[in-house]
PDB file of N, CA and C in Angstrom:
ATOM      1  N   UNK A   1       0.847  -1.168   0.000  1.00  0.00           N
ATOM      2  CA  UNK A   1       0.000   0.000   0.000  1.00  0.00           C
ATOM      3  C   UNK A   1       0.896   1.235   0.000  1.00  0.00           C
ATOM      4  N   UNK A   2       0.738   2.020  -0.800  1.00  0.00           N
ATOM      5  CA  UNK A   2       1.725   3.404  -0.927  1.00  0.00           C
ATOM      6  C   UNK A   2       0.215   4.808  -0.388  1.00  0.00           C
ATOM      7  N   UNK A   3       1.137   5.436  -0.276  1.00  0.00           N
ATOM      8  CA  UNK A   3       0.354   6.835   0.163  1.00  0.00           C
ATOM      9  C   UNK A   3       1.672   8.100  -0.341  1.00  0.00           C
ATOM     10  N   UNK A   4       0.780   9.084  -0.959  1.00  0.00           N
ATOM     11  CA  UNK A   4       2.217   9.776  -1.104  1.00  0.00           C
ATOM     12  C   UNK A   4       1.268  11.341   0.113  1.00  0.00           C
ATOM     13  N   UNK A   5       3.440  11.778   0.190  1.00  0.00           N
ATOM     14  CA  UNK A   5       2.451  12.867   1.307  1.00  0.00           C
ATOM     15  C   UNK A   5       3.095  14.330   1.025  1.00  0.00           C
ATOM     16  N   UNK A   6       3.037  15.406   0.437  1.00  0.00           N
ATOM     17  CA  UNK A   6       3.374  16.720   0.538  1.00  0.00           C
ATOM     18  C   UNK A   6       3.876  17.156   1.869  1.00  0.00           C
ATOM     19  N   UNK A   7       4.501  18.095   1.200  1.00  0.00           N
ATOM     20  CA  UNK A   7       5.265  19.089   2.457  1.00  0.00           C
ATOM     21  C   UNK A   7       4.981  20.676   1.948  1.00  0.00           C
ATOM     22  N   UNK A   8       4.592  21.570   2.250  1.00  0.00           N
ATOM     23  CA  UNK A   8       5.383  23.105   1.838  1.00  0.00           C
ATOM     24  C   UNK A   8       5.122  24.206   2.835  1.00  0.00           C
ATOM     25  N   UNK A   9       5.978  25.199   2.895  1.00  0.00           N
ATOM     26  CA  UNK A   9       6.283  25.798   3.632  1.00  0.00           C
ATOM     27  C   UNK A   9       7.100  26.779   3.950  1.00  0.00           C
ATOM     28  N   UNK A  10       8.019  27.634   4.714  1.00  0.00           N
ATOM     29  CA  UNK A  10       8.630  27.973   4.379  1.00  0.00           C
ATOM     30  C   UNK A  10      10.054  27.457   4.777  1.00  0.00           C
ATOM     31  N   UNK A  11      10.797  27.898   4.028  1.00  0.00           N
ATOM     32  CA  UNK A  11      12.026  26.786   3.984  1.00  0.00           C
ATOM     33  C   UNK A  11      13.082  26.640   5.704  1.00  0.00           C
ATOM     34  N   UNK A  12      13.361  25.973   6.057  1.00  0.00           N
ATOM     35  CA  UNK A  12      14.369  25.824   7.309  1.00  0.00           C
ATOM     36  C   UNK A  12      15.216  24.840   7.374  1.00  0.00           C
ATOM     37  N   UNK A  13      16.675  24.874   8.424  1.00  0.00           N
ATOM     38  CA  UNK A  13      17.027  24.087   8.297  1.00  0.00           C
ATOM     39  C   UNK A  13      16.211  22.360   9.054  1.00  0.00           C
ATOM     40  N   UNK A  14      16.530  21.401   8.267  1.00  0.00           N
ATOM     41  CA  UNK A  14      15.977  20.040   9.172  1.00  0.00           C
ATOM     42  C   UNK A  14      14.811  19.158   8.799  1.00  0.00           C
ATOM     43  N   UNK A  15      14.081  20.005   7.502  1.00  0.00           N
ATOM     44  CA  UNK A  15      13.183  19.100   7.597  1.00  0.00           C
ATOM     45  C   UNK A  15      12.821  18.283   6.867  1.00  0.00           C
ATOM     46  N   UNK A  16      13.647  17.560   5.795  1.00  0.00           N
ATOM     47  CA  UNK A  16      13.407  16.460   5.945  1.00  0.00           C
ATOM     48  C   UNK A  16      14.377  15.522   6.687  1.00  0.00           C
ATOM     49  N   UNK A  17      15.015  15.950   7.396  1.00  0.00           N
ATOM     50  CA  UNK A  17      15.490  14.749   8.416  1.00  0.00           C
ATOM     51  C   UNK A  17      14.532  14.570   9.162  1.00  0.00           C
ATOM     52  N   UNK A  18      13.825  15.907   9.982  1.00  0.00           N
ATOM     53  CA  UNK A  18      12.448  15.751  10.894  1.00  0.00           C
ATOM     54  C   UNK A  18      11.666  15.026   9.935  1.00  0.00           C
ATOM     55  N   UNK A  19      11.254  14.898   9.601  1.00  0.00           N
ATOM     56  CA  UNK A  19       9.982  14.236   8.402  1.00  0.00           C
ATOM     57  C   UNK A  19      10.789  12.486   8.109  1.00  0.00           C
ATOM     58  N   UNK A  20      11.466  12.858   7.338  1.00  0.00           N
ATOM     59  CA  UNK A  20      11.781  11.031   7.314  1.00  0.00           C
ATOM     60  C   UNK A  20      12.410  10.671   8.506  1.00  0.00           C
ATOM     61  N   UNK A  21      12.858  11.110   9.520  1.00  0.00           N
ATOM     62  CA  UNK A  21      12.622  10.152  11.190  1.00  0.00           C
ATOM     63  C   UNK A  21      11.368  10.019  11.514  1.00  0.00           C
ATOM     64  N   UNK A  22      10.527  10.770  11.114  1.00  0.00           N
ATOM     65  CA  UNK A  22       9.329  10.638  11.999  1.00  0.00           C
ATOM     66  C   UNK A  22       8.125   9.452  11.225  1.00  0.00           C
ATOM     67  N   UNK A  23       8.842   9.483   9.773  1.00  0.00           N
ATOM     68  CA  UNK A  23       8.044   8.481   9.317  1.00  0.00           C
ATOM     69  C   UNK A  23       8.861   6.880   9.604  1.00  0.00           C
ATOM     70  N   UNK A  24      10.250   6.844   9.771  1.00  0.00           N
ATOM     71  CA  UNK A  24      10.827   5.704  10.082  1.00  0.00           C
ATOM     72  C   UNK A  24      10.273   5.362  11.475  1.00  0.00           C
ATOM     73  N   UNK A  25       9.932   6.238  12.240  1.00  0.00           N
ATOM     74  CA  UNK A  25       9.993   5.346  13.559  1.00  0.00           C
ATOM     75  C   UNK A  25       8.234   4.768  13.686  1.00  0.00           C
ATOM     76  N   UNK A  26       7.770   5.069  12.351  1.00  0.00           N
ATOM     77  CA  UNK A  26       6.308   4.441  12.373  1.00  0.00           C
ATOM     78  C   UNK A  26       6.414   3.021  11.452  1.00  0.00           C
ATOM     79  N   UNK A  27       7.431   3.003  10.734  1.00  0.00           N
ATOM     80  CA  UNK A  27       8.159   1.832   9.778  1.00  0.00           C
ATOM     81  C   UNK A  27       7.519   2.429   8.597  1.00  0.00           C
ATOM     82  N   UNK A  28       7.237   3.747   7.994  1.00  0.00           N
ATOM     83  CA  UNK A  28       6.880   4.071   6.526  1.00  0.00           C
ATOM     84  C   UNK A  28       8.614   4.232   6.128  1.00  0.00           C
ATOM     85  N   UNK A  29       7.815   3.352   4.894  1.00  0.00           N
ATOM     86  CA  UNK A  29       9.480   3.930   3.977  1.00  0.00           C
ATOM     87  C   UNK A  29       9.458   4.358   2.587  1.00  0.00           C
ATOM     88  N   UNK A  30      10.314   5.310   2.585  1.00  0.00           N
ATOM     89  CA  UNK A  30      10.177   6.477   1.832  1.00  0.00           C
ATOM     90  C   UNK A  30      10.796   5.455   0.337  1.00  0.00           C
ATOM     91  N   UNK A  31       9.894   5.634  -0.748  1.00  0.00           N
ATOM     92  CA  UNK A  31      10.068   5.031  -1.695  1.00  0.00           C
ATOM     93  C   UNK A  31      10.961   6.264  -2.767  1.00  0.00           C
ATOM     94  N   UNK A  32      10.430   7.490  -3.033  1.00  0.00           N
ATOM     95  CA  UNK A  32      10.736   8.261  -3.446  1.00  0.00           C
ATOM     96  C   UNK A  32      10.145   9.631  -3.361  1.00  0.00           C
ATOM     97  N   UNK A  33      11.235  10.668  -3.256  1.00  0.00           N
ATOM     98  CA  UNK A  33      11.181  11.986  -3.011  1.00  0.00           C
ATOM     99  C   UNK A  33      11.501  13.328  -3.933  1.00  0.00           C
ATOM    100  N   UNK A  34      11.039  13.901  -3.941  1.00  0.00           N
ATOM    101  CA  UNK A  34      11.538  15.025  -4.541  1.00  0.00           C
ATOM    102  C   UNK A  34      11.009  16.784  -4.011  1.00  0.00           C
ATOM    103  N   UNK A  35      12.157  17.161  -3.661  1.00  0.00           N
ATOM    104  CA  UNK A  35      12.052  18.581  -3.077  1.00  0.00           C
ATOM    105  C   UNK A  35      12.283  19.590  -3.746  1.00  0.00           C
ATOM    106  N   UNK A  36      12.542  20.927  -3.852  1.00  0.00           N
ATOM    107  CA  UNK A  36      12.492  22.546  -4.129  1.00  0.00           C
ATOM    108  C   UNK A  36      12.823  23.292  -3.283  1.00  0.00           C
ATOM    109  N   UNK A  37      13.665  24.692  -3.142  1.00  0.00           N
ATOM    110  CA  UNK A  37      13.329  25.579  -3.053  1.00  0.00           C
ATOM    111  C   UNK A  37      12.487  26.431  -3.539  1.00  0.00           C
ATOM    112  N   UNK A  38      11.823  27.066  -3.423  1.00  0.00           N
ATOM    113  CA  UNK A  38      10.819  28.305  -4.464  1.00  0.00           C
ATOM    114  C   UNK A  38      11.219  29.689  -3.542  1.00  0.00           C
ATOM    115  N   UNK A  39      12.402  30.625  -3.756  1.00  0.00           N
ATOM    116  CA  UNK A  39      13.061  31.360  -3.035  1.00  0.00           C
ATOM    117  C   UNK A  39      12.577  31.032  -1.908  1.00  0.00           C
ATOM    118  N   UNK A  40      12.329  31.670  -0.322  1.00  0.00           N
ATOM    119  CA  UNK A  40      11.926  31.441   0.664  1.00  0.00           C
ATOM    120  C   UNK A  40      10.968  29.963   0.924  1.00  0.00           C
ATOM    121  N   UNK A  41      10.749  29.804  -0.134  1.00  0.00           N
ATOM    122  CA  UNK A  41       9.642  28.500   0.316  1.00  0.00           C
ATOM    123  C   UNK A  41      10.169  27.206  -0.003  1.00  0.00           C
ATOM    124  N   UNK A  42       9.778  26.378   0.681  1.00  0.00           N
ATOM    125  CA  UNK A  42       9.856  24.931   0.449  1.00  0.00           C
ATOM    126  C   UNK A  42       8.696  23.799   0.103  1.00  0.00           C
ATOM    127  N   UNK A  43       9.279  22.634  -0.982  1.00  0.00           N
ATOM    128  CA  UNK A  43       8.073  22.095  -1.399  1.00  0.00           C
ATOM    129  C   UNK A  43       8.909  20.688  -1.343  1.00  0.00           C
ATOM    130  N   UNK A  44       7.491  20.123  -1.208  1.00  0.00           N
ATOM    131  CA  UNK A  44       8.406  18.330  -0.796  1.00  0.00           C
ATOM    132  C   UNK A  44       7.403  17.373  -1.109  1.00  0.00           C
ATOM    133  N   UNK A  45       7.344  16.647  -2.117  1.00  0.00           N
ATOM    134  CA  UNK A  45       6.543  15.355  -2.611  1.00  0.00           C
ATOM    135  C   UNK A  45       7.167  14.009  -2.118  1.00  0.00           C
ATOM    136  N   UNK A  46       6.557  12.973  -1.642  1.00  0.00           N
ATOM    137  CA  UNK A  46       7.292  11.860  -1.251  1.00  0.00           C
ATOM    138  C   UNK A  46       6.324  10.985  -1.832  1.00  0.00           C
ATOM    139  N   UNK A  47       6.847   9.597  -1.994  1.00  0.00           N
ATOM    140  CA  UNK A  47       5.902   8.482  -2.529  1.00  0.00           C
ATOM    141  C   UNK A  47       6.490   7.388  -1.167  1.00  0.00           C
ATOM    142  N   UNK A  48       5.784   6.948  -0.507  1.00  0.00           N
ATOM    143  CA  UNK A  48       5.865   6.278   0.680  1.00  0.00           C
ATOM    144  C   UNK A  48       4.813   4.737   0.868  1.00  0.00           C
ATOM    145  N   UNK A  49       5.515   3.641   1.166  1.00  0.00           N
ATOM    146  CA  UNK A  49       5.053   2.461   1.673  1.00  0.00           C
ATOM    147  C   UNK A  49       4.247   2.472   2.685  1.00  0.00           C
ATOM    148  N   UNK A  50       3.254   2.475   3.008  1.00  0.00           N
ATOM    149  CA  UNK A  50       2.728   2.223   4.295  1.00  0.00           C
ATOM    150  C   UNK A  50       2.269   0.351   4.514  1.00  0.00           C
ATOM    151  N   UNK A  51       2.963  -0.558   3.711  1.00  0.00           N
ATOM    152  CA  UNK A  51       2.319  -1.287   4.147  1.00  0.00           C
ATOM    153  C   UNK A  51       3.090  -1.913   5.300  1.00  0.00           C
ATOM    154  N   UNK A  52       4.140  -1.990   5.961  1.00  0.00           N
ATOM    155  CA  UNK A  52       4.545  -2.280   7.451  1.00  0.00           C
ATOM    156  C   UNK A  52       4.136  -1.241   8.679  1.00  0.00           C
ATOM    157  N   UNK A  53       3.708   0.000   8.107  1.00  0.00           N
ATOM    158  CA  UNK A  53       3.077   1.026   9.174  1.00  0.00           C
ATOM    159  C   UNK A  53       2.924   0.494  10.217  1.00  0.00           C
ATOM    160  N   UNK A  54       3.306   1.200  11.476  1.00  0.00           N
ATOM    161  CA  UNK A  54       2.809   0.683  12.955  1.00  0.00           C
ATOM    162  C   UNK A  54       1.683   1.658  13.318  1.00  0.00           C
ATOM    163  N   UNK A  55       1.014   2.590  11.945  1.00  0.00           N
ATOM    164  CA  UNK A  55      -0.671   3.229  12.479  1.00  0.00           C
ATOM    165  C   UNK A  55      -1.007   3.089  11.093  1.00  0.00           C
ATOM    166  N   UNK A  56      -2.796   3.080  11.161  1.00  0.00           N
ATOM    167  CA  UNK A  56      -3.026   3.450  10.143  1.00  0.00           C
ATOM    168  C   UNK A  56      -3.060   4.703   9.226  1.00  0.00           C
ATOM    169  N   UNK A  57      -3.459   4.568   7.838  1.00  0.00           N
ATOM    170  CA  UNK A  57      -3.068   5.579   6.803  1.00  0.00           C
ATOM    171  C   UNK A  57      -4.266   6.863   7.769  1.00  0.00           C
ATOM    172  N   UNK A  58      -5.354   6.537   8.467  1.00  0.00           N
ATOM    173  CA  UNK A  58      -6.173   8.044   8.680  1.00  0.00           C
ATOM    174  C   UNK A  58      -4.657   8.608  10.191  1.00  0.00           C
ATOM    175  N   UNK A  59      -4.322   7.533  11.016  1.00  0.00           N
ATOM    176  CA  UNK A  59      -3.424   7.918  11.904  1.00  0.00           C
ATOM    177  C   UNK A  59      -2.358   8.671  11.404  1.00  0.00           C
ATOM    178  N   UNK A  60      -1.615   8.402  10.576  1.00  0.00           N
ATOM    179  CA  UNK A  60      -0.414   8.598  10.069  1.00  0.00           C
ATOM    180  C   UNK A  60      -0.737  10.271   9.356  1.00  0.00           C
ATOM    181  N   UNK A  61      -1.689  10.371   8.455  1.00  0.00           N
ATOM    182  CA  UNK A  61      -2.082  11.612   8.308  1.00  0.00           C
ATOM    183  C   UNK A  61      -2.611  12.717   9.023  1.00  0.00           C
ATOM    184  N   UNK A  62      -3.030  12.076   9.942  1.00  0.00           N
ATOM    185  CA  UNK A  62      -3.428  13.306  11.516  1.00  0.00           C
ATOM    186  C   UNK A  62      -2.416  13.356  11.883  1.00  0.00           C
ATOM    187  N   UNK A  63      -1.171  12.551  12.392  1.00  0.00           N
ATOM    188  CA  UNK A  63       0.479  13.020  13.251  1.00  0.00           C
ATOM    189  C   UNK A  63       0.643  13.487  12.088  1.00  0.00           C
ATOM    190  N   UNK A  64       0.764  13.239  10.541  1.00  0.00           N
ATOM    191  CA  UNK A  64       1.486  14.286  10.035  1.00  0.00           C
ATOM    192  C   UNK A  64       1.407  15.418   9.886  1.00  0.00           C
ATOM    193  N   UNK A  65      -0.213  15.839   9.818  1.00  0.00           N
ATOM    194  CA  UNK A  65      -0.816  17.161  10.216  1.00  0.00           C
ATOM    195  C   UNK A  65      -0.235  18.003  11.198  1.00  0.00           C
ATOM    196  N   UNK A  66      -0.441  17.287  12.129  1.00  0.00           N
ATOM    197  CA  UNK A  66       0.134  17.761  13.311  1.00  0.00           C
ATOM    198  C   UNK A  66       1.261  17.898  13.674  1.00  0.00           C
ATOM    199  N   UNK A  67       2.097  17.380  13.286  1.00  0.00           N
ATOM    200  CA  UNK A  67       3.587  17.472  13.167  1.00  0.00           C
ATOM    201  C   UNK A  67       3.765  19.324  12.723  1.00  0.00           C
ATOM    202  N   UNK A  68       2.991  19.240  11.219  1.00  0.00           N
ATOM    203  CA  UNK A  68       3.436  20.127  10.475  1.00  0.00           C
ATOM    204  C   UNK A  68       3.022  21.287  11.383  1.00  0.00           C
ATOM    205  N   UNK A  69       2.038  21.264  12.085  1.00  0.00           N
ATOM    206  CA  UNK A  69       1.705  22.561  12.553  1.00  0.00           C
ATOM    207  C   UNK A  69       2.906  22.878  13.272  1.00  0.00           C
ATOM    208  N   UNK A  70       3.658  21.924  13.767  1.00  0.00           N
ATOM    209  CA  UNK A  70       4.208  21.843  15.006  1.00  0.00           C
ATOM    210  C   UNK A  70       5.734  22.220  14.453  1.00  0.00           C
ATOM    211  N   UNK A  71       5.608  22.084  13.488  1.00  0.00           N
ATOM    212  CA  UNK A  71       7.043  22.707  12.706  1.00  0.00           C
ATOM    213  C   UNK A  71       7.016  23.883  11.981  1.00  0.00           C
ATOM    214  N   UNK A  72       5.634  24.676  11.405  1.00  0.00           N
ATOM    215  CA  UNK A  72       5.197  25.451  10.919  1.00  0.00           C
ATOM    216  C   UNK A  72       5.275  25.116   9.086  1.00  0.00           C
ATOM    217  N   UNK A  73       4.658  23.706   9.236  1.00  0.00           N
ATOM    218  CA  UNK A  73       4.441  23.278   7.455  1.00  0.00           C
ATOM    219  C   UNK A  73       3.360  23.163   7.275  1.00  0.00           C
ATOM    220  N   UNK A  74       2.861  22.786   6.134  1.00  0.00           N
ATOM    221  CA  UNK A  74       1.629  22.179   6.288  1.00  0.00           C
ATOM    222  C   UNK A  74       2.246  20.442   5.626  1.00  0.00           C
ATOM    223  N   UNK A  75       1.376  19.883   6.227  1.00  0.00           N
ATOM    224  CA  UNK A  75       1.984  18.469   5.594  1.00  0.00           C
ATOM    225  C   UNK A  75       0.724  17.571   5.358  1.00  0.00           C
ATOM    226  N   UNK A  76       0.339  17.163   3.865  1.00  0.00           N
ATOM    227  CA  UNK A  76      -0.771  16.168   3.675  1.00  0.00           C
ATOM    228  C   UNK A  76      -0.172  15.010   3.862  1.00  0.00           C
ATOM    229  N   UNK A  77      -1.036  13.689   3.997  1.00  0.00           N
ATOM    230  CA  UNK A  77      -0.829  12.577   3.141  1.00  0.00           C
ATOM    231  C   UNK A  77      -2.460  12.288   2.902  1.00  0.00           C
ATOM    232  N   UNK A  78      -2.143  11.471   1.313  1.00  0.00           N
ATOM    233  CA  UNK A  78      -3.521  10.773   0.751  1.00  0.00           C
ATOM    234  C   UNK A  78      -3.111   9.287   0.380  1.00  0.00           C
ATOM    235  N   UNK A  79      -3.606   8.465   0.470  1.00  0.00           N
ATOM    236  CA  UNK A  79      -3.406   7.615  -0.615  1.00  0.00           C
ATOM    237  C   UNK A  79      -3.358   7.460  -1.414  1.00  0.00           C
ATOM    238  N   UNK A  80      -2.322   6.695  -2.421  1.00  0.00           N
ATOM    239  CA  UNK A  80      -1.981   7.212  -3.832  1.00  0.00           C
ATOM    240  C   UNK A  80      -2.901   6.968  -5.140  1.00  0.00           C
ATOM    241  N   UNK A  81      -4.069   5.636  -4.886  1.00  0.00           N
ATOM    242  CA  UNK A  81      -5.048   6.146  -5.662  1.00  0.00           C
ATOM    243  C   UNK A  81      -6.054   7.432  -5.420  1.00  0.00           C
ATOM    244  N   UNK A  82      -6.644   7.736  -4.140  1.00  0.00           N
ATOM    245  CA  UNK A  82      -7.358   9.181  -3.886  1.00  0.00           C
ATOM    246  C   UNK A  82      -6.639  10.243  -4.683  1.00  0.00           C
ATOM    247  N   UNK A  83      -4.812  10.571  -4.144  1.00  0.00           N
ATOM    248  CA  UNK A  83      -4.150  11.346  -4.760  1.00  0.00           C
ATOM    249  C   UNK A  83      -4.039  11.169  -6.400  1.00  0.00           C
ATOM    250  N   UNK A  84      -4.167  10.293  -6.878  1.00  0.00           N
ATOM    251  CA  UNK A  84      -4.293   9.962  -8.598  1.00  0.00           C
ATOM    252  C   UNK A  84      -5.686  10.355  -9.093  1.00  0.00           C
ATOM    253  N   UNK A  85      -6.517   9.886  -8.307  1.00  0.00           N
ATOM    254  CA  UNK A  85      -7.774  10.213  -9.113  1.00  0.00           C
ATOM    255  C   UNK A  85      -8.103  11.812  -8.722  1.00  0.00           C
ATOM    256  N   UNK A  86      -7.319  12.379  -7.892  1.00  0.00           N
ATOM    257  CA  UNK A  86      -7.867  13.734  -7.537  1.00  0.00           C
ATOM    258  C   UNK A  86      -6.971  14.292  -9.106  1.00  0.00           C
ATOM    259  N   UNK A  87      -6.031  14.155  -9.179  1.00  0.00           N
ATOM    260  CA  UNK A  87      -5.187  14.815 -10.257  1.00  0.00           C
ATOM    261  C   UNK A  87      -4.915  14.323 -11.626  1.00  0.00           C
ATOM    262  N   UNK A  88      -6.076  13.308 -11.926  1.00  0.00           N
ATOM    263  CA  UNK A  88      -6.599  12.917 -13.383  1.00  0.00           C
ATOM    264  C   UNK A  88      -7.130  13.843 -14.068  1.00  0.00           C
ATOM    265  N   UNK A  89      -7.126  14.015 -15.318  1.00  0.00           N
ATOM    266  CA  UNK A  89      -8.551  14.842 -16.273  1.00  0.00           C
ATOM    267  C   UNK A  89      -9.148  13.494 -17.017  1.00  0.00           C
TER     268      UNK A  89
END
C-alpha cells in the first residue's frame, strides 16, 4: 500500500530529516522523493510504503498534520489512488 504525502512551507534548516525520522519510527518507507526551493519556500513530494506502518493511513495523516503545525508546514498525506484520481482529467 503506498500513500504519497506533501510538504510546503517555508524553507528551514531540518526538515526532511524531521519528516523522514518521523516516518521511520512508524516503519513508513520512503520510496521516493523530490524537493524545491521556491526562493523562501519549500516544497516536498514523497511516494511512501505504508504497508509495514505501525498506524493506520487516517493515523499517520493526523500526526502528520500535526507534526506540520508543530514545525510550521503544512503536511498532507492521501493515498496514492485518492491522490491519482484527484489529479486525473
Amino acid at each position: 500500500m503506498r500513500a504519497v504525502l506533501t510538504v510546503v512551507g517555508k524553507d528551514k534548516t531540518g526538515i526532511i530529516a524531521k519528516i523522514s525520522g518521523f516516518l521511520a519510527e512508524r516503519k513508513v518507507n520512503i520510496l521516493d522523493i523530490s524537493q524545491t526551493i521556491l526562493e523562501e519556500y519549500f516544497a516536498m513530494i514523497m511516494l511512501v510504503d505504508i504497508t509495514n506502518a505501525t498506524v493506520s493511513l487516517a493515523a499517520l495523516a493526523d500526526e502528520c498534520a500535526e507534526m506540520g503545525k508543530t514545525i510550521g508546514m503544512s503536511i498532507h498525506v492521501q493515498h496514492e489512488e485518492i491522490f491519482n484520481a484527484m489529479h486525473s482529467v
